[in-house]
N, C-alpha and C. Protein backbone atom coordinates (compact mmCIF):
# COMPACT_ATOMS: atom_id res chain seq x y z
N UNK A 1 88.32 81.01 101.37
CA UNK A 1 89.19 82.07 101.84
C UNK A 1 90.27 82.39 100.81
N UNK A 2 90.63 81.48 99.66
CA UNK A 2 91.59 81.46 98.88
C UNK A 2 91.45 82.90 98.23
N UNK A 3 90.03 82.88 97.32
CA UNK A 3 89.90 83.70 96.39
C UNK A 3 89.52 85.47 97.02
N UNK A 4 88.94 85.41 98.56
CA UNK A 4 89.25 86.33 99.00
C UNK A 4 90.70 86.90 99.47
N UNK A 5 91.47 86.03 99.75
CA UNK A 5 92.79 86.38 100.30
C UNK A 5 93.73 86.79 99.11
N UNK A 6 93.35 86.26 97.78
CA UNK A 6 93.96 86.83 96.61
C UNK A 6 93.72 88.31 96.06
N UNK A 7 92.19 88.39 96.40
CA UNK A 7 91.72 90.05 96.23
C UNK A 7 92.37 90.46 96.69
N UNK A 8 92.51 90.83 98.08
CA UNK A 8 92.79 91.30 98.98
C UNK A 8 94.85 91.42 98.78
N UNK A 9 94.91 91.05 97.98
CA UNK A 9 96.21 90.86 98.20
C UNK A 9 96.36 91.87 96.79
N UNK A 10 95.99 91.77 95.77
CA UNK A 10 95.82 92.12 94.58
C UNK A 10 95.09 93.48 94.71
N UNK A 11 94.55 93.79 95.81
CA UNK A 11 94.02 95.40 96.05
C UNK A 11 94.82 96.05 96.45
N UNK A 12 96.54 95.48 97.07
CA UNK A 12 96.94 95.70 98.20
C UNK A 12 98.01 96.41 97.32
N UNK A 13 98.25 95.51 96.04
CA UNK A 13 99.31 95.87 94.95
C UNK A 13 99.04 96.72 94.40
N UNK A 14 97.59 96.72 93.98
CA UNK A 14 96.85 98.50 93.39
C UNK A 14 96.97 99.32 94.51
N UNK A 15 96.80 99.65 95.34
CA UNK A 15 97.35 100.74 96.45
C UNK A 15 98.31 100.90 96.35
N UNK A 16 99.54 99.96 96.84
CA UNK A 16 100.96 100.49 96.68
C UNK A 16 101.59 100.78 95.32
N UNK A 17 101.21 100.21 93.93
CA UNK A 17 101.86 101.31 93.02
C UNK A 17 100.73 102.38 92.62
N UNK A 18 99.93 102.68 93.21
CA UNK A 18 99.18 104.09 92.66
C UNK A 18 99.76 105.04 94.00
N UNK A 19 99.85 104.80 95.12
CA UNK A 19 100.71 105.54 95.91
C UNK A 19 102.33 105.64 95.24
N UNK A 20 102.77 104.89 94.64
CA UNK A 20 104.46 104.89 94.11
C UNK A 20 104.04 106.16 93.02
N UNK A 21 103.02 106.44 92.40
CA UNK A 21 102.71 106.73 91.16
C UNK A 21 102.52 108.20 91.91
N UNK A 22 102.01 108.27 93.39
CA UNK A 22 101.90 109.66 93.58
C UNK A 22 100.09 110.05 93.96
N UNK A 23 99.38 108.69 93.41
CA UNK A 23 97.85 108.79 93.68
C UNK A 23 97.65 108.74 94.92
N UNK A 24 96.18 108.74 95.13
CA UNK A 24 95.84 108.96 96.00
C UNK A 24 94.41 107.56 96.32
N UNK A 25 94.84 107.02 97.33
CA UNK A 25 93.79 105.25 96.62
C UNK A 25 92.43 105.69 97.86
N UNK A 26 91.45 105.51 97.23
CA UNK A 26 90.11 105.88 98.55
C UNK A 26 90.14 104.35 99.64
N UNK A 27 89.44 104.95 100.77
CA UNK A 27 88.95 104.36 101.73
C UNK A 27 88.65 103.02 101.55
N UNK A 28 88.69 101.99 101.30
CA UNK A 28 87.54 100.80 101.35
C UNK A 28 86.02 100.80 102.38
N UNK A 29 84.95 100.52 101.57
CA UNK A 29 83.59 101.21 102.71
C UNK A 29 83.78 100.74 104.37
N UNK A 30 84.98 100.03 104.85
CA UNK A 30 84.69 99.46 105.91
C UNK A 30 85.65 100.71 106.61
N UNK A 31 86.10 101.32 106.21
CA UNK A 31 86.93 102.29 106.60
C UNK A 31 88.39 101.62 107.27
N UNK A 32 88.93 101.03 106.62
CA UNK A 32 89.83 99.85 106.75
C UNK A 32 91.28 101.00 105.80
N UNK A 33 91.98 101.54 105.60
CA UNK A 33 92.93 102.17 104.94
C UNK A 33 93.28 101.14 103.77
N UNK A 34 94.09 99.89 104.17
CA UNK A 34 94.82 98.61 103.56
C UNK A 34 93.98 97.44 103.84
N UNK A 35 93.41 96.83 102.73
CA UNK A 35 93.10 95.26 103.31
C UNK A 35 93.20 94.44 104.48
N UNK A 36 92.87 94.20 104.92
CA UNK A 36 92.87 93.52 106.06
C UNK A 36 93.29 91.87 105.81
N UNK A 37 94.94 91.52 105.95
CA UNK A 37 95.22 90.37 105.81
C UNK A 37 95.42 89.36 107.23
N UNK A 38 95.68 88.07 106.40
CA UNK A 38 96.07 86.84 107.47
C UNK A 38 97.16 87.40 108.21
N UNK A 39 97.90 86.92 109.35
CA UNK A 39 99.46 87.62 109.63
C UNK A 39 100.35 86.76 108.38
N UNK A 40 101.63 87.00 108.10
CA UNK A 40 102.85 86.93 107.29
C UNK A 40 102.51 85.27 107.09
N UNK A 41 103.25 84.84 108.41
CA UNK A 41 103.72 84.06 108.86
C UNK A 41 102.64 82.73 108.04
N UNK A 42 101.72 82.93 108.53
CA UNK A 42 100.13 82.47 107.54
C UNK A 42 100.57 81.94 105.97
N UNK A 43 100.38 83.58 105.33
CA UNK A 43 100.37 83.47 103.70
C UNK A 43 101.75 83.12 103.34
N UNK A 44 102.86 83.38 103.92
CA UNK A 44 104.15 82.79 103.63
C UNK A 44 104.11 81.04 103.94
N UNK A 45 102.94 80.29 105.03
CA UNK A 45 103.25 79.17 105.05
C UNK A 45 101.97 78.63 104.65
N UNK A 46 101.28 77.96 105.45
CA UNK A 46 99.97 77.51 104.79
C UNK A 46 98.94 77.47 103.52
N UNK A 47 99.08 79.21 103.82
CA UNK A 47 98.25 79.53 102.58
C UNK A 47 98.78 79.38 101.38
N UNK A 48 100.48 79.74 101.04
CA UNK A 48 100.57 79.00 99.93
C UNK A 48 100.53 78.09 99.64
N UNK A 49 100.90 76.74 100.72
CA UNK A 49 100.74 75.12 100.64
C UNK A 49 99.16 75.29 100.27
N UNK A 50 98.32 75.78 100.34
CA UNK A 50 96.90 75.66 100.07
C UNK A 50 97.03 75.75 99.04
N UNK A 51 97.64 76.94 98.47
CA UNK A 51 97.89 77.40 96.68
C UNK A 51 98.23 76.32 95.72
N UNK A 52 99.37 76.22 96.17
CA UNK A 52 100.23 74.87 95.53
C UNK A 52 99.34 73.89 94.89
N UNK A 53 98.55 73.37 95.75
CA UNK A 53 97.75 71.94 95.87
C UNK A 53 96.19 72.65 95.26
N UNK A 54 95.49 73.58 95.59
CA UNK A 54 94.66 74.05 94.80
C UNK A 54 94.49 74.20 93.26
N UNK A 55 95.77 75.14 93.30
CA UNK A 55 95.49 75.85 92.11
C UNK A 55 96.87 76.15 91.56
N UNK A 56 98.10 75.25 91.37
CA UNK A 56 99.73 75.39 90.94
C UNK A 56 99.80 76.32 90.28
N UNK A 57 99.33 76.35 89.09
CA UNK A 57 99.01 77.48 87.94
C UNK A 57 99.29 79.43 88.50
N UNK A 58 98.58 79.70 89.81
CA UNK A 58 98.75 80.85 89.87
C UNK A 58 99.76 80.98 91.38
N UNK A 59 100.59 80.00 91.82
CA UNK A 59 101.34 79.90 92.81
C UNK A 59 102.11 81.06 92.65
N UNK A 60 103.04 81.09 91.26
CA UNK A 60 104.02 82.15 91.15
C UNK A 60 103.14 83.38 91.53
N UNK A 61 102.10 83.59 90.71
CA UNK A 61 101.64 84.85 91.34
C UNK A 61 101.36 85.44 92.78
N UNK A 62 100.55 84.49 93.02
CA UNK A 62 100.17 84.74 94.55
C UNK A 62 101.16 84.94 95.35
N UNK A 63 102.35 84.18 95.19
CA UNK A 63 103.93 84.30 95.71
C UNK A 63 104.43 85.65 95.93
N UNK A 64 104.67 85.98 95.09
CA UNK A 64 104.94 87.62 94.62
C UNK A 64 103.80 88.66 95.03
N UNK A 65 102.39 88.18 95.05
CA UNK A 65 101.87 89.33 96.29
C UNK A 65 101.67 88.97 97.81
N UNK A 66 102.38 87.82 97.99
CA UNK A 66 102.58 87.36 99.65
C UNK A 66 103.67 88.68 99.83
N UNK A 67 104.98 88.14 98.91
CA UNK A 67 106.17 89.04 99.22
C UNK A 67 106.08 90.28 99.24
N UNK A 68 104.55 91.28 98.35
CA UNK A 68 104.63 92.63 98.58
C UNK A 68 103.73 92.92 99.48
N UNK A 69 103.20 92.12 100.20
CA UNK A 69 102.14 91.96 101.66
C UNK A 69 103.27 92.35 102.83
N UNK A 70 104.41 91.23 102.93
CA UNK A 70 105.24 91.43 103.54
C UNK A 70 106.50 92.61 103.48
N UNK A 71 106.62 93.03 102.35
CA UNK A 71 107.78 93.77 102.26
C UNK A 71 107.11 95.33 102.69
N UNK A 72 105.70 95.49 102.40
CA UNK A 72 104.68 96.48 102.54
C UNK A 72 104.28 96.25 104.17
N UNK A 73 104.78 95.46 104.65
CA UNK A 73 104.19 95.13 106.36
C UNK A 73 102.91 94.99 106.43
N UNK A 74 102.33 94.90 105.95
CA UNK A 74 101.01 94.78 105.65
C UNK A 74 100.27 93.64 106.17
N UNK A 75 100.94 91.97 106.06
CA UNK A 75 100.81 91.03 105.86
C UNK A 75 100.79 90.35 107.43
């Protein structure tokens, strides 16, 4: 679930700055608008403790698209 929940999070960041940019981002085939994430509460707790202990190396990152999951409501 890690490496999907990172896509997904990382698709989520290409949508919101190509919308900042004024684009226009297509459909995903499931007809889903935004990724479909864990709730907040989730990737703000667990899932990063999963990160941490997985994979330390890309914690900071993943961090920073938890926070634009959440700041985007998305999450």
């Amino acid at each position: 679930m890690s490496k999907t929940t990172i896509k997904k999070l990382q698709r989520l960041e290409s949508m919101v700055e190509a919308e900042a940019k004024g684009g226009v981002w297509y459909v995903n085939p499931k007809k889903h608008p935004h990724p479909t994430l864990p709730d907040q509460a989730y990737l703000e707790g667990e899932y990063l403790a999963v990160i941490e202990k997985s994979c330390p190396s890309k914690l900071e990152r993943v961090r920073e698209l938890v926070a634009l999951a959440g700041k985007e409501g998305r999450g």
